[in-house]
PDB file of N, CA and C in Angstrom:
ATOM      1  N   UNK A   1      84.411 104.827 101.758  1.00  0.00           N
ATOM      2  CA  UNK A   1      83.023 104.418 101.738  1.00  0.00           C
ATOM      3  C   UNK A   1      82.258 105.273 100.733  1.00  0.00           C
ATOM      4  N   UNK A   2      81.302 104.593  99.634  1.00  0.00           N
ATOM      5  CA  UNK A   2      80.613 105.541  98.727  1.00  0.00           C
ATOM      6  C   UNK A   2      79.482 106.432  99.252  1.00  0.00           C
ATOM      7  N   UNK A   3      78.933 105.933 100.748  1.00  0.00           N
ATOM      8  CA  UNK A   3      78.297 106.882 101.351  1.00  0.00           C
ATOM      9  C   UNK A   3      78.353 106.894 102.920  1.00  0.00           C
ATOM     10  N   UNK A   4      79.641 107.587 103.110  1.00  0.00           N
ATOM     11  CA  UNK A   4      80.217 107.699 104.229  1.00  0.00           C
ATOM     12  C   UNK A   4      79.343 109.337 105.243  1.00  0.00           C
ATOM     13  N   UNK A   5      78.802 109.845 104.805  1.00  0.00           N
ATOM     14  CA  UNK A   5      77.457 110.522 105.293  1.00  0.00           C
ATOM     15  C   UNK A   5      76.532 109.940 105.832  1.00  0.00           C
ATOM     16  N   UNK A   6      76.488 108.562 105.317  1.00  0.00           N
ATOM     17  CA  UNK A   6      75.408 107.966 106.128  1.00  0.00           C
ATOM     18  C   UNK A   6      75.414 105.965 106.841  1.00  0.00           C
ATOM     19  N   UNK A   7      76.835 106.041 106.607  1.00  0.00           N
ATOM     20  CA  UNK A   7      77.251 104.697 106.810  1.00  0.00           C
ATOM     21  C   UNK A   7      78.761 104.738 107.148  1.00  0.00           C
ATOM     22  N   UNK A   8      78.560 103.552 108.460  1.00  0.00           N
ATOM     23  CA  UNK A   8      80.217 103.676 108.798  1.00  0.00           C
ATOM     24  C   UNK A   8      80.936 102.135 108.631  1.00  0.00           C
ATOM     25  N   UNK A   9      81.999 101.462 108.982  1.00  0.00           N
ATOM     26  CA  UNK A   9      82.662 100.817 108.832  1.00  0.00           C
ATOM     27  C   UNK A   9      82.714 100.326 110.404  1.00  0.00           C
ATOM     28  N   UNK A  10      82.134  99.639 111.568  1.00  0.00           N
ATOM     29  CA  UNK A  10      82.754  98.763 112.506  1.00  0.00           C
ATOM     30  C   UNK A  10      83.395  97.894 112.927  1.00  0.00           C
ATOM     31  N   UNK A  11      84.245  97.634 113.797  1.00  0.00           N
ATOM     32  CA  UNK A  11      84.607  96.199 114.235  1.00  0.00           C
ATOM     33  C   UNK A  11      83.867  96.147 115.480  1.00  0.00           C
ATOM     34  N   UNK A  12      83.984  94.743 115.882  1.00  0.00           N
ATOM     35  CA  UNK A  12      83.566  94.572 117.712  1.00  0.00           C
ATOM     36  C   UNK A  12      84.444  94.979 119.144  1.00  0.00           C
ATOM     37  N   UNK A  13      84.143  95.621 119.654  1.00  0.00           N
ATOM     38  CA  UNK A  13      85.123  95.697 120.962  1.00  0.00           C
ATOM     39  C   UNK A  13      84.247  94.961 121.990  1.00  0.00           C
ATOM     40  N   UNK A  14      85.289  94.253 122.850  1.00  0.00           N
ATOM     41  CA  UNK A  14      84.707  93.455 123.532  1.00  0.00           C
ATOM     42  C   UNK A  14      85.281  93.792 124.928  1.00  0.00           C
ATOM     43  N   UNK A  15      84.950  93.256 126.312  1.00  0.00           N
ATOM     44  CA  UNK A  15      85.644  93.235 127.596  1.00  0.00           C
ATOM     45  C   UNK A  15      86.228  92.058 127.712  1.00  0.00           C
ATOM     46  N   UNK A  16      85.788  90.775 127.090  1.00  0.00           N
ATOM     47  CA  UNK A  16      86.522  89.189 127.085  1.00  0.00           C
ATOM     48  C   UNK A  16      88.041  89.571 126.279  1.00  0.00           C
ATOM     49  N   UNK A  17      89.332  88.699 126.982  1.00  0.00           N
ATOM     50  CA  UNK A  17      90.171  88.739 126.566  1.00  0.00           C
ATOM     51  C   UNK A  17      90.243  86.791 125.749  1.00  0.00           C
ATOM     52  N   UNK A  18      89.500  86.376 126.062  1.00  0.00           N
ATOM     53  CA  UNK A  18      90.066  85.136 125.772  1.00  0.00           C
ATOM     54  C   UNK A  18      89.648  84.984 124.329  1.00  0.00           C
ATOM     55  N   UNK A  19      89.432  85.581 123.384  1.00  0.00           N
ATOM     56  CA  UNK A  19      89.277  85.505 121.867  1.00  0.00           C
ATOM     57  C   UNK A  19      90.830  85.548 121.122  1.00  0.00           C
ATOM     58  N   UNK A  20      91.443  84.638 120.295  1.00  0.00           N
ATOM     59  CA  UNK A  20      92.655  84.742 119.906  1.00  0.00           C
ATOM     60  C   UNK A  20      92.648  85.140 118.970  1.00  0.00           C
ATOM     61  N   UNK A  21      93.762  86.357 118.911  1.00  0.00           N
ATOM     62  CA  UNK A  21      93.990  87.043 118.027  1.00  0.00           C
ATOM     63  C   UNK A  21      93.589  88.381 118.100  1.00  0.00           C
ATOM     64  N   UNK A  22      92.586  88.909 119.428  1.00  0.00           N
ATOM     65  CA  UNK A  22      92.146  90.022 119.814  1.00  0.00           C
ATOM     66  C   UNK A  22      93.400  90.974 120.330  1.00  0.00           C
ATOM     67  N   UNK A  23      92.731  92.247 120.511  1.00  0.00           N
ATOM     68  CA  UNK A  23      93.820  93.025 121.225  1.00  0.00           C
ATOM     69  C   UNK A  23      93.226  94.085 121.701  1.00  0.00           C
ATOM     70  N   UNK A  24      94.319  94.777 122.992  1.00  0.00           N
ATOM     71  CA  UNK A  24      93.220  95.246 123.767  1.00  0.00           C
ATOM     72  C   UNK A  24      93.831  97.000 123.308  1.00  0.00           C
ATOM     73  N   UNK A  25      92.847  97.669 123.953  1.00  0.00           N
ATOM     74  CA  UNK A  25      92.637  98.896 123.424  1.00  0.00           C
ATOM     75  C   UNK A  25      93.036  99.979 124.616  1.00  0.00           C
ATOM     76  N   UNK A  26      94.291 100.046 124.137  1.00  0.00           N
ATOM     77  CA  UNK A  26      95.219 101.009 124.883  1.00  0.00           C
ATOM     78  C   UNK A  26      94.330 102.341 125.024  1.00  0.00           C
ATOM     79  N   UNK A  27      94.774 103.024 126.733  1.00  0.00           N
ATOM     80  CA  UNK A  27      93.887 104.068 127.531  1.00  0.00           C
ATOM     81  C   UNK A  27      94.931 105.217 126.219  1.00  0.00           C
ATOM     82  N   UNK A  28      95.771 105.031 126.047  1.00  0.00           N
ATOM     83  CA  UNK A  28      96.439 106.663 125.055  1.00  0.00           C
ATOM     84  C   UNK A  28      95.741 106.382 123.923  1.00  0.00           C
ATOM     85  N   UNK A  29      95.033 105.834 123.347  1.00  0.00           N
ATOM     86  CA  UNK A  29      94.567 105.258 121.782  1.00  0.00           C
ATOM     87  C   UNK A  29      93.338 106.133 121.957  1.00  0.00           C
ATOM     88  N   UNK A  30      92.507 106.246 122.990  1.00  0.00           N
ATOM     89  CA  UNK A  30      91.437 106.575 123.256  1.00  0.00           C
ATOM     90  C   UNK A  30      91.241 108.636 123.553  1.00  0.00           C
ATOM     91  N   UNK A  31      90.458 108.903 122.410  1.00  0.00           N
ATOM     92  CA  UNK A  31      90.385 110.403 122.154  1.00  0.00           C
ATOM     93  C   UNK A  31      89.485 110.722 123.107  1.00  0.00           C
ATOM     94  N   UNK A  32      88.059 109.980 122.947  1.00  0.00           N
ATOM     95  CA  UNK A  32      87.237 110.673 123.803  1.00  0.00           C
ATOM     96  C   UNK A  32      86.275 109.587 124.861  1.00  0.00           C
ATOM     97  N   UNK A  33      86.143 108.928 125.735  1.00  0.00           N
ATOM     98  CA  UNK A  33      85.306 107.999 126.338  1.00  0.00           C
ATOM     99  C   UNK A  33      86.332 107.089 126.983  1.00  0.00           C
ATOM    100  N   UNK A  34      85.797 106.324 127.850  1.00  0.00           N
ATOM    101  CA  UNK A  34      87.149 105.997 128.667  1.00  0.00           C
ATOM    102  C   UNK A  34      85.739 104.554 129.434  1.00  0.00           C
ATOM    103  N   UNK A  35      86.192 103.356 128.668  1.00  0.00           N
ATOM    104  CA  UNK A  35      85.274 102.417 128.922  1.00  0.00           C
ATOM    105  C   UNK A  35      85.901 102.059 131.010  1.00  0.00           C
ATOM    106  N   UNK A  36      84.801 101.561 131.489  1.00  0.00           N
ATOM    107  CA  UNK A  36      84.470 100.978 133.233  1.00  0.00           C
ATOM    108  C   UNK A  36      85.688  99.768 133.012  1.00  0.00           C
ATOM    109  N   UNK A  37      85.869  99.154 131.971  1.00  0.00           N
ATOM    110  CA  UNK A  37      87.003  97.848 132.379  1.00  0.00           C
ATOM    111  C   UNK A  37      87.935  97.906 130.975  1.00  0.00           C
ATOM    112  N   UNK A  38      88.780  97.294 130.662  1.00  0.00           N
ATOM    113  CA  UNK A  38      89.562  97.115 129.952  1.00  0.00           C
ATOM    114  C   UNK A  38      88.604  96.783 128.283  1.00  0.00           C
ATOM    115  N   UNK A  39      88.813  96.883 127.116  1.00  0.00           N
ATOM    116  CA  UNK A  39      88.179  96.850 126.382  1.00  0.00           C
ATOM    117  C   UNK A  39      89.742  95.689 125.264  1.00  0.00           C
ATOM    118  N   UNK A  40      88.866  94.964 124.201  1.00  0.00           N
ATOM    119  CA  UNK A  40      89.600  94.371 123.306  1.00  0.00           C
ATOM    120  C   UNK A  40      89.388  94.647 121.647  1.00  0.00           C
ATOM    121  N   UNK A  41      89.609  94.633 120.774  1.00  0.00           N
ATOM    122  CA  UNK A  41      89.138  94.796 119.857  1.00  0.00           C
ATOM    123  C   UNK A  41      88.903  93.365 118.992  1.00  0.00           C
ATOM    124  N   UNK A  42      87.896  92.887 118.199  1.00  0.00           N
ATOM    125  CA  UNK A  42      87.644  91.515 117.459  1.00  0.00           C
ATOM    126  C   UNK A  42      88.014  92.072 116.282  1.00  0.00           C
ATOM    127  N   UNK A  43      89.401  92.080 115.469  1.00  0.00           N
ATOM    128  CA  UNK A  43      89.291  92.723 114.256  1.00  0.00           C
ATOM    129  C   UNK A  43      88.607  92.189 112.998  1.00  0.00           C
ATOM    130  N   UNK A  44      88.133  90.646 113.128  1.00  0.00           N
ATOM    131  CA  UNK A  44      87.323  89.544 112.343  1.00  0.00           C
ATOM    132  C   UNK A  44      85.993  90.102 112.685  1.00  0.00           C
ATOM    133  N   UNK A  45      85.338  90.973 113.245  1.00  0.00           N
ATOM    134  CA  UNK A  45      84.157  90.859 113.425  1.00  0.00           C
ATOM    135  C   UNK A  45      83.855  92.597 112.750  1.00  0.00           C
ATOM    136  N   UNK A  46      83.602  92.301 111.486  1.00  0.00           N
ATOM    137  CA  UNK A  46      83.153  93.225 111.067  1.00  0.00           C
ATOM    138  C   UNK A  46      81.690  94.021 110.085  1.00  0.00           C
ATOM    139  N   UNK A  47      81.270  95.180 110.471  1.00  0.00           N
ATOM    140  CA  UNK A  47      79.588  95.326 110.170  1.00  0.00           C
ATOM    141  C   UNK A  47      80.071  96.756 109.420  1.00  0.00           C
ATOM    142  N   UNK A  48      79.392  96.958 108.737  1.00  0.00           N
ATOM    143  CA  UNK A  48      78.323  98.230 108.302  1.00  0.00           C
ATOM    144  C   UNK A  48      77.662  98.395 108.901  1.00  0.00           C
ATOM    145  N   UNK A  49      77.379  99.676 109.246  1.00  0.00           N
ATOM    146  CA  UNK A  49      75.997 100.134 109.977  1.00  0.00           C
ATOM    147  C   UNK A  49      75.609 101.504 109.291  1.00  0.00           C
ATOM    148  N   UNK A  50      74.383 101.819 109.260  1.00  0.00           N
ATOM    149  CA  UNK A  50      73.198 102.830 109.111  1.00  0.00           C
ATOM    150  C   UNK A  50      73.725 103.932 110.060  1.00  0.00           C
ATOM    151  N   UNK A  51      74.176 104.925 109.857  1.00  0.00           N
ATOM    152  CA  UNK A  51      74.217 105.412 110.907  1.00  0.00           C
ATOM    153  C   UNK A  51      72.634 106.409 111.574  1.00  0.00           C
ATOM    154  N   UNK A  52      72.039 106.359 110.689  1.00  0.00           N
ATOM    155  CA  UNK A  52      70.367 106.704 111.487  1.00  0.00           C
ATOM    156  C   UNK A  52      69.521 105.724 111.853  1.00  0.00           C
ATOM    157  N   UNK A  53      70.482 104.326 111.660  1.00  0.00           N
ATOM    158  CA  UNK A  53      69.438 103.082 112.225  1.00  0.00           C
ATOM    159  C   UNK A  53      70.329 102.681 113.100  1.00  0.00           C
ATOM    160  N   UNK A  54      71.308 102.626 112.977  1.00  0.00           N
ATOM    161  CA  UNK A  54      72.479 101.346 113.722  1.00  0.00           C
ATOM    162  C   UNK A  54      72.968 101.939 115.285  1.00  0.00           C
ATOM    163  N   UNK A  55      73.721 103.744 115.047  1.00  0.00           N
ATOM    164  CA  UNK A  55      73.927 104.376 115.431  1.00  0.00           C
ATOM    165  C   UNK A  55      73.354 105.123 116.654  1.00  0.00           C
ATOM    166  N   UNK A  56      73.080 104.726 117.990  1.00  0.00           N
ATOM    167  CA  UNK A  56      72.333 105.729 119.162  1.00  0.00           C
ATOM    168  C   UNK A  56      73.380 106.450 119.341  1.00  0.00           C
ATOM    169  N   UNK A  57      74.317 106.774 119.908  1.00  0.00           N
ATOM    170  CA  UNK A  57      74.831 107.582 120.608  1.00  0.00           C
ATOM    171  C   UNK A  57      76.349 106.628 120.558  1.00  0.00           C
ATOM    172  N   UNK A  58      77.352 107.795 120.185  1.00  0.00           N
ATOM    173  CA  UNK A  58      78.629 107.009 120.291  1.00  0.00           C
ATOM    174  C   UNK A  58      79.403 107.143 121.807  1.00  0.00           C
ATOM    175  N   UNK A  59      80.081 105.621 122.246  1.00  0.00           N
ATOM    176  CA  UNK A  59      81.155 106.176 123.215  1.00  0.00           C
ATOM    177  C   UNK A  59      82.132 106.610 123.634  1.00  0.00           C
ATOM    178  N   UNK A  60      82.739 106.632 122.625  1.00  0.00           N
ATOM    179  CA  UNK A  60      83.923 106.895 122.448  1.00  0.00           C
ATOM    180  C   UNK A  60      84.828 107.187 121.132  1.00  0.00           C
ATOM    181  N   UNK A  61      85.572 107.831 120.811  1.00  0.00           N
ATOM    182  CA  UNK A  61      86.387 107.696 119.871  1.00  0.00           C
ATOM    183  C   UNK A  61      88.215 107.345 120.004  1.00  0.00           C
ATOM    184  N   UNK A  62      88.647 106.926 119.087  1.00  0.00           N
ATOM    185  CA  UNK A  62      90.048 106.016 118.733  1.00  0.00           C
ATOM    186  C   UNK A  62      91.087 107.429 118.117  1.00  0.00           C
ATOM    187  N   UNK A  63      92.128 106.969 118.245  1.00  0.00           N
ATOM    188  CA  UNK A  63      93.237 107.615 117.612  1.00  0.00           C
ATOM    189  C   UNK A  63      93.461 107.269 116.211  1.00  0.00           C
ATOM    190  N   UNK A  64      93.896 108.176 115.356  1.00  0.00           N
ATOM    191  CA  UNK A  64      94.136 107.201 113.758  1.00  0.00           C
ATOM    192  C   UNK A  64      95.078 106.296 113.265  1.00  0.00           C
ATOM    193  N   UNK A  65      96.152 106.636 114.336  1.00  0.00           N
ATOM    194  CA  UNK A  65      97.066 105.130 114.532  1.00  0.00           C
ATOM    195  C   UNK A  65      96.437 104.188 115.103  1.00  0.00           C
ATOM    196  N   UNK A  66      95.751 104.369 116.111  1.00  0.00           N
ATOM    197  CA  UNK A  66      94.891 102.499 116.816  1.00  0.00           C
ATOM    198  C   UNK A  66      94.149 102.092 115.157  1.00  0.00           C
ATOM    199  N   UNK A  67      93.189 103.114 114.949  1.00  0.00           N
ATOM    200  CA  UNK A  67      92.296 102.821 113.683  1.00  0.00           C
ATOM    201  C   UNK A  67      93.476 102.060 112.704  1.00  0.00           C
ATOM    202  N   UNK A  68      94.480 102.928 112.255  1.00  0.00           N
ATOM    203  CA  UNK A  68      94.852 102.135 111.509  1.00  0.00           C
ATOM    204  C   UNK A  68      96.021 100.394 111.774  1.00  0.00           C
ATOM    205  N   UNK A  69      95.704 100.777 112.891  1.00  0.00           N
ATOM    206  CA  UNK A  69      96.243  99.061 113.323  1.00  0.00           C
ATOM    207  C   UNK A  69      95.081  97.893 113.212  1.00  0.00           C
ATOM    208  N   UNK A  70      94.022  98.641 113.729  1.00  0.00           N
ATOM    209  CA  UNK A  70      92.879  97.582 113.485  1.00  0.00           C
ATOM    210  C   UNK A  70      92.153  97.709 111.853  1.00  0.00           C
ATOM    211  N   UNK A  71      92.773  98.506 110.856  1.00  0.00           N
ATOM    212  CA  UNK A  71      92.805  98.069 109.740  1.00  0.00           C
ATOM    213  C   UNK A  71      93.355  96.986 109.155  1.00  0.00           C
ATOM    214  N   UNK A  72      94.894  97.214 109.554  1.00  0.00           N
ATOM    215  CA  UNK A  72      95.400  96.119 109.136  1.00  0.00           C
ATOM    216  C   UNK A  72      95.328  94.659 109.603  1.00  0.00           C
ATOM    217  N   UNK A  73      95.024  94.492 111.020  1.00  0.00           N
ATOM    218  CA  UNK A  73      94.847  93.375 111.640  1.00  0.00           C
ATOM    219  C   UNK A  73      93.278  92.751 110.293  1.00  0.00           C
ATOM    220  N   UNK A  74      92.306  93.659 110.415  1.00  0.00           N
ATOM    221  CA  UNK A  74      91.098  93.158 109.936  1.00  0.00           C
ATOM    222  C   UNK A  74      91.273  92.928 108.106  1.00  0.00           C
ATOM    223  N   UNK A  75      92.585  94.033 107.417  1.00  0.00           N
ATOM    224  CA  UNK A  75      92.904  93.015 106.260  1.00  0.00           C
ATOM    225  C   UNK A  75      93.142  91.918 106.063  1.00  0.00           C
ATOM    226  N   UNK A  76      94.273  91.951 107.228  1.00  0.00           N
ATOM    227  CA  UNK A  76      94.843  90.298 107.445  1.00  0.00           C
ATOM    228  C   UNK A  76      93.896  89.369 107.330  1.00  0.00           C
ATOM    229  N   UNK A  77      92.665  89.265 107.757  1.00  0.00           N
ATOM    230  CA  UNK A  77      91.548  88.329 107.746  1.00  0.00           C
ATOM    231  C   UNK A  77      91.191  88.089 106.737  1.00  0.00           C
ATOM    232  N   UNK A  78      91.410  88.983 105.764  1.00  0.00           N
ATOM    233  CA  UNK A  78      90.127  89.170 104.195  1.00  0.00           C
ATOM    234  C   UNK A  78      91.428  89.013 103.497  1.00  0.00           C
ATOM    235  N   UNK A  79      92.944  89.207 103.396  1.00  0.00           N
ATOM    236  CA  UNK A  79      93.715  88.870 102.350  1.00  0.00           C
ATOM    237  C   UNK A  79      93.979  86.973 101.993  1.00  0.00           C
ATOM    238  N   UNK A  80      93.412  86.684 101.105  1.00  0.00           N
ATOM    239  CA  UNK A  80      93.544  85.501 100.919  1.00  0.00           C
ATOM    240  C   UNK A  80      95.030  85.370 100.169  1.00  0.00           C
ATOM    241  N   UNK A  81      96.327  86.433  99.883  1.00  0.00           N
ATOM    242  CA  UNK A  81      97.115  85.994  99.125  1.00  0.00           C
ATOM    243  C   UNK A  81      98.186  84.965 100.158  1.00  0.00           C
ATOM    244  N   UNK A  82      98.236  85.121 101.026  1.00  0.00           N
ATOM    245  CA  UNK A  82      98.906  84.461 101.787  1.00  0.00           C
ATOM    246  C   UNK A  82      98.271  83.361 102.187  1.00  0.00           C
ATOM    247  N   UNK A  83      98.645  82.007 102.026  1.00  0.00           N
ATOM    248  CA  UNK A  83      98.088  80.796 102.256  1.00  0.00           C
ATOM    249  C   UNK A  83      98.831  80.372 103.751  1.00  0.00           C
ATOM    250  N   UNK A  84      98.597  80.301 104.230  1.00  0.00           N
ATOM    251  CA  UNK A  84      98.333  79.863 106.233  1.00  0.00           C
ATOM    252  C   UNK A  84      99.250  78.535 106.051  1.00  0.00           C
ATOM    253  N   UNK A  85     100.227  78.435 107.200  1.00  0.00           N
ATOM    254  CA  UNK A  85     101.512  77.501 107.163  1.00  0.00           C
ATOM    255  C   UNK A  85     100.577  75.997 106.946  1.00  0.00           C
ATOM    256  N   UNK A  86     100.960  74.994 106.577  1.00  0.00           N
ATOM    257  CA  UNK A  86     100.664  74.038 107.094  1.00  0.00           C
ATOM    258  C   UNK A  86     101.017  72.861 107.826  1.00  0.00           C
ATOM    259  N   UNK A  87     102.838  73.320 108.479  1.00  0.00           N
ATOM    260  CA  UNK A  87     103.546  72.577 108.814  1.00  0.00           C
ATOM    261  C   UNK A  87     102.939  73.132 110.876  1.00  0.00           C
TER     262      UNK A  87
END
């Protein structure tokens, strides 16, 4: 990020499992915060945020292997070199 001091990179975590293609967010993945129900990740649903606008208070933090699984899941979305079966 060119200004990673003041801006971060999100996806959505959700408690709904029925979104396809989601995945849920393993209790060992989790460094610090420990969500009330099961949590999923939307790796298609992705923001920038401000972190002095966007940002109140974080809940938790991820491991850098989960992070980097939900990298790649959320490339997968944005790589157009692969054209999608059509059979």
């Amino acid at each position: 990020m060119p200004y990673s001091d003041e801006e971060s990179i999100a996806v959505a975590f959700a408690t709904q499992s029925h979104h396809p293609g989601n995945f849920a967010v393993p209790s060992e993945a989790l460094i610090r915060g420990e969500p009330s129900q099961q949590s999923f990740v939307l790796p298609w649903t992705v923001a920038t945020l401000k972190d002095d606008l966007h940002v109140a208070d974080r809940q938790g933090s991820v491991t850098d292997e989960f992070t980097d699984q939900v990298t790649s899941a959320t490339i997968s979305y944005l790589d157009d070199s692969e054209e999608p079966d059509s059979a």
